[in-house]
C-alpha atoms as a PDB file:
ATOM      1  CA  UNK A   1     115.077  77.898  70.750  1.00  0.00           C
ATOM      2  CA  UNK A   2     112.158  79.827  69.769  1.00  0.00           C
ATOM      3  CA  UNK A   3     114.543  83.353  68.894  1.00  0.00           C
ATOM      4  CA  UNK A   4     112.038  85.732  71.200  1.00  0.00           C
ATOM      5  CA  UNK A   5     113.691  87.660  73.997  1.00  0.00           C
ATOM      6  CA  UNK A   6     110.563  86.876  75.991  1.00  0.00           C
ATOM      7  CA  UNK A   7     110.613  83.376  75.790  1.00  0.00           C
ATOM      8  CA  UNK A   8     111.937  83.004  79.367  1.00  0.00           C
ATOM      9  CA  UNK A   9     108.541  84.809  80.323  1.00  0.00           C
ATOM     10  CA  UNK A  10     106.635  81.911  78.007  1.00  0.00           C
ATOM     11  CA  UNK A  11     106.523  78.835  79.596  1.00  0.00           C
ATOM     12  CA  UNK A  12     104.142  76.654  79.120  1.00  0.00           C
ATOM     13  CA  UNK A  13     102.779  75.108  81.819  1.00  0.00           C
ATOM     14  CA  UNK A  14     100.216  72.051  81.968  1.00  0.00           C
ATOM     15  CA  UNK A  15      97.618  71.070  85.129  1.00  0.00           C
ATOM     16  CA  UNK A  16      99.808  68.071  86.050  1.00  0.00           C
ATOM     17  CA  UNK A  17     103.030  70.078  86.219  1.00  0.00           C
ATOM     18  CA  UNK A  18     101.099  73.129  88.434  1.00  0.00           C
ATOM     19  CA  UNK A  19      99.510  70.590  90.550  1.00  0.00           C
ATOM     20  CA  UNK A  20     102.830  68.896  91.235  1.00  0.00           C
ATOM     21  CA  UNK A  21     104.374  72.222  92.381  1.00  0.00           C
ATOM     22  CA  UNK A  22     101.579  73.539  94.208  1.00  0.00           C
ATOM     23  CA  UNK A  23     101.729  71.361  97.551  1.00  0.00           C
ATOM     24  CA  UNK A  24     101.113  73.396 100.667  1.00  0.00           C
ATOM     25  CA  UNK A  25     105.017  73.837 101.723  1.00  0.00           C
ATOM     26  CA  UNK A  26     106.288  73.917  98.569  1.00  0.00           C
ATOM     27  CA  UNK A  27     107.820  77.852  97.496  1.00  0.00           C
ATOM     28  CA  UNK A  28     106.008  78.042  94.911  1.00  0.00           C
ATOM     29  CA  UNK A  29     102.825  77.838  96.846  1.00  0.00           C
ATOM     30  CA  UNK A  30     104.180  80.125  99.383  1.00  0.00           C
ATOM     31  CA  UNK A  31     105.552  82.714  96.514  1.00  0.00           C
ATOM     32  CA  UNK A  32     101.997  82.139  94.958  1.00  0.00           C
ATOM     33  CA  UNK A  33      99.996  83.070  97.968  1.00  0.00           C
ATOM     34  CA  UNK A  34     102.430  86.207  98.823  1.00  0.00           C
ATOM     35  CA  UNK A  35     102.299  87.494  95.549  1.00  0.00           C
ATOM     36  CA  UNK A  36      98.237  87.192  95.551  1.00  0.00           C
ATOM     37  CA  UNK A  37      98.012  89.087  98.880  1.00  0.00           C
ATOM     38  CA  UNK A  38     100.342  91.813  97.518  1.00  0.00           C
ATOM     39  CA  UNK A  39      98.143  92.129  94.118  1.00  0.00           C
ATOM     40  CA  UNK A  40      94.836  92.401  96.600  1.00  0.00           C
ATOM     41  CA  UNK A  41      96.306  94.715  98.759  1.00  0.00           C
ATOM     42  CA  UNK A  42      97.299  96.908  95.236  1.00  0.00           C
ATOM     43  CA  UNK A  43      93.890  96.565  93.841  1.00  0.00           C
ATOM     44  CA  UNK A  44      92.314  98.433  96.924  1.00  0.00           C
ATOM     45  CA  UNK A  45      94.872 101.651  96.541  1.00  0.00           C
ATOM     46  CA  UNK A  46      94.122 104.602  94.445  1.00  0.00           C
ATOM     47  CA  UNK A  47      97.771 105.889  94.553  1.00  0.00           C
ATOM     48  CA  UNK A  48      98.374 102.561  92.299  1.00  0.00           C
ATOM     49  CA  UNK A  49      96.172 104.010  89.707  1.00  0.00           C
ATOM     50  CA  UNK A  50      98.016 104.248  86.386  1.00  0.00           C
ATOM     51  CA  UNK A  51      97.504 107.677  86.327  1.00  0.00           C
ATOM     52  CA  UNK A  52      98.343 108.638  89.737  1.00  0.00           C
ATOM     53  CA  UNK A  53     101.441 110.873  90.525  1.00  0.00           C
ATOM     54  CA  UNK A  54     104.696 109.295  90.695  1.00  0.00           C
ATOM     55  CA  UNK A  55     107.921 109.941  91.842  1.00  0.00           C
ATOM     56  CA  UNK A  56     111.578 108.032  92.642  1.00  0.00           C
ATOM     57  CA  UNK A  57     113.017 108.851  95.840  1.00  0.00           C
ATOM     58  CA  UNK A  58     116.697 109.666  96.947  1.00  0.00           C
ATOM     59  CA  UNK A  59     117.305 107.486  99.522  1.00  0.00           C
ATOM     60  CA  UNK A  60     120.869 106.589  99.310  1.00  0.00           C
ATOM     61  CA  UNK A  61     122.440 103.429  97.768  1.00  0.00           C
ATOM     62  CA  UNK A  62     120.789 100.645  99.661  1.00  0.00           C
ATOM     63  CA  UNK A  63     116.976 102.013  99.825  1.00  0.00           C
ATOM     64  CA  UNK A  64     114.877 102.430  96.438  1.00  0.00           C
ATOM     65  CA  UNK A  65     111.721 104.589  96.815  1.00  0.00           C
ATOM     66  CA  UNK A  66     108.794 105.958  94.769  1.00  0.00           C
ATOM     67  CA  UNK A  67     106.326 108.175  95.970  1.00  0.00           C
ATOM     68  CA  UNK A  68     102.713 107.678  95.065  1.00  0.00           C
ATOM     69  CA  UNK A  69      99.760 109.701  95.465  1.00  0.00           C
ATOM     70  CA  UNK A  70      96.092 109.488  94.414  1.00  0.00           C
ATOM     71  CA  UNK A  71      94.216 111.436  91.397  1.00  0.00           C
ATOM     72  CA  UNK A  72      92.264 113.060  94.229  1.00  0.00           C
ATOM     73  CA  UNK A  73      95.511 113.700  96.212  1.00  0.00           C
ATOM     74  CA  UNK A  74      94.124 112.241  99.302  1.00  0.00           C
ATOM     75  CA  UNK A  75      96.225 109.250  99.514  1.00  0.00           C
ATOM     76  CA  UNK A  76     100.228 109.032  99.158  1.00  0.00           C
ATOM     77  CA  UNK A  77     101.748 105.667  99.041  1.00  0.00           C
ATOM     78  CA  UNK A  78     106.073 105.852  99.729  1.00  0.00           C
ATOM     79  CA  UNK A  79     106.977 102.204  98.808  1.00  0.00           C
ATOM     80  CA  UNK A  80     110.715 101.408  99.848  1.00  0.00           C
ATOM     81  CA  UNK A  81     112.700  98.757  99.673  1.00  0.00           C
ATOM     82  CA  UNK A  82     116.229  97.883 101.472  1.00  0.00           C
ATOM     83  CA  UNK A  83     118.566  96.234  98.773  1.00  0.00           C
ATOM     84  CA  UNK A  84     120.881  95.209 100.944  1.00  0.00           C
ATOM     85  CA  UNK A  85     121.178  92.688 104.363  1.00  0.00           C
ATOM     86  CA  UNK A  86     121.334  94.868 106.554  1.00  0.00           C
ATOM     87  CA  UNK A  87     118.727  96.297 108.437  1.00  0.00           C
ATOM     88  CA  UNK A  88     118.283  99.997 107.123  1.00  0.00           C
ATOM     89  CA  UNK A  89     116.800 103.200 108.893  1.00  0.00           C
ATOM     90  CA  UNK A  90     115.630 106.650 107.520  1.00  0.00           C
ATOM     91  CA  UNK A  91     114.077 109.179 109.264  1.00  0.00           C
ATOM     92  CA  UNK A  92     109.983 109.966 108.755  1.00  0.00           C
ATOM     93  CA  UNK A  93     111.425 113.620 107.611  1.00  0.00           C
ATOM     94  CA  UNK A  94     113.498 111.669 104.531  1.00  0.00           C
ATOM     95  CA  UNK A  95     110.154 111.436 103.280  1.00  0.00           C
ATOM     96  CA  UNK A  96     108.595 114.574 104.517  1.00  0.00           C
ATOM     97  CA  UNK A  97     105.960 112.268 106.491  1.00  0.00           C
ATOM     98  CA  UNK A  98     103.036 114.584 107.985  1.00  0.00           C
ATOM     99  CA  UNK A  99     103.230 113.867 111.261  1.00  0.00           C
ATOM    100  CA  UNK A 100      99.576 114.410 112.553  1.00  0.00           C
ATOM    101  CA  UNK A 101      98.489 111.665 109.873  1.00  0.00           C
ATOM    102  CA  UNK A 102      98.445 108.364 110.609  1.00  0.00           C
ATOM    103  CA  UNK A 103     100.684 106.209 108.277  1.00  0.00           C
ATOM    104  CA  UNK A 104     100.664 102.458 107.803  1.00  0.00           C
ATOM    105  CA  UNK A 105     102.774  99.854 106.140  1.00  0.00           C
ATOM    106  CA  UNK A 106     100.030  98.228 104.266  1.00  0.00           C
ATOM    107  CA  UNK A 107     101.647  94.847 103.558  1.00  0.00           C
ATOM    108  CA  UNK A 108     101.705  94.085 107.314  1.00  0.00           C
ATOM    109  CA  UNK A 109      99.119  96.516 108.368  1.00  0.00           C
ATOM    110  CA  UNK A 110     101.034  97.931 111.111  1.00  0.00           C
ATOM    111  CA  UNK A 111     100.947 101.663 112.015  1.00  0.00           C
ATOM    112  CA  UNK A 112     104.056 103.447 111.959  1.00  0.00           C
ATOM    113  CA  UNK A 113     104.629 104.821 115.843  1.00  0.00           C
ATOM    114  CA  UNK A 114     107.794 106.770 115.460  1.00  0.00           C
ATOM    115  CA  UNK A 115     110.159 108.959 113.528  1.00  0.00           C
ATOM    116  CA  UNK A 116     112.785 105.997 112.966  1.00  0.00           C
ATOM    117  CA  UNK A 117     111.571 103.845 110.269  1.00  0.00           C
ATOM    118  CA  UNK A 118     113.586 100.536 109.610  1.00  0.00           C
ATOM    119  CA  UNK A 119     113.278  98.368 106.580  1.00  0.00           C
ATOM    120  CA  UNK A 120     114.648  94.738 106.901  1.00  0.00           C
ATOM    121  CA  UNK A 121     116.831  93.159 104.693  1.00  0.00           C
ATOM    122  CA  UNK A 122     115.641  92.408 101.065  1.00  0.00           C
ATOM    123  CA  UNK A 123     112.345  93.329 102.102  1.00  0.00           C
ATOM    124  CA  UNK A 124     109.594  96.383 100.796  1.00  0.00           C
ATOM    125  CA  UNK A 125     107.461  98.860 103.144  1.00  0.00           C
ATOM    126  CA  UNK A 126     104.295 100.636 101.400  1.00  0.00           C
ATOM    127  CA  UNK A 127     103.656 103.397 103.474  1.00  0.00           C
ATOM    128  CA  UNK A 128     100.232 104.931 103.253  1.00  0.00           C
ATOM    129  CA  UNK A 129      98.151 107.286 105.516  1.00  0.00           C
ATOM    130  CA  UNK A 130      94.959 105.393 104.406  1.00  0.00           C
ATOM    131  CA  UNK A 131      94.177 101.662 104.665  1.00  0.00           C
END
């Protein structure tokens, strides 16, 4: 017991135990890789600046949102995500979307079409109307 709160943050790993975990199907690989795309994808935004605007969003009881936008206010970011396993909707207007933009989801890169937006179960949307 090494009496620091943090210690479940701490471990200590060696090569042979990372090597061991990191074969190609293994979820840690997968979780690894996932987690390295999101960071990437982060890196690129300047709504993610530190200093950038930032808001939570009301949303209801199974969606969590924050609102994002750049120093420069040229880029907003909504990222939402559905706590629950069900497939939730909101409408483009919960978020007070402009429509003539062109938004994305930039962790799939799709464009969203549509006033309807669903969020699958357990799973997080970054909306942007930049790449």
């Amino acid at each position: 017991m090494t009496k620091s709160n943090r210690t479940i943050n701490r471990q200590k790993w060696n090569l042979n135990q990372i090597e061991k975990m990191m074969t190609p199907d293994s979820d840690q690989t997968i979780i690894f890789h996932s987690l390295k795309k999101l960071i990437e994808i982060r890196k690129k935004q300047k709504a993610f600046h530190p200093n950038a605007t930032s808001f939570t969003l009301q949303l209801g009881e199974k969606l969590f949102g924050i609102w994002r936008q750049s120093r420069d206010r040229k880029q907003s970011i909504f990222c939402i995500t559905n706590f629950s396993k069900k497939i939730e909707t909101f409408q483009s207007l919960d978020l007070n979307l402009i429509l003539d933009e062109n938004w994305y989801d930039l962790i799939t890169g799709d464009q969203i079409k549509n006033d309807l937006i669903q969020v699958n179960p357990y799973k997080t949307i970054w909306l942007s109307n930049s790449k």
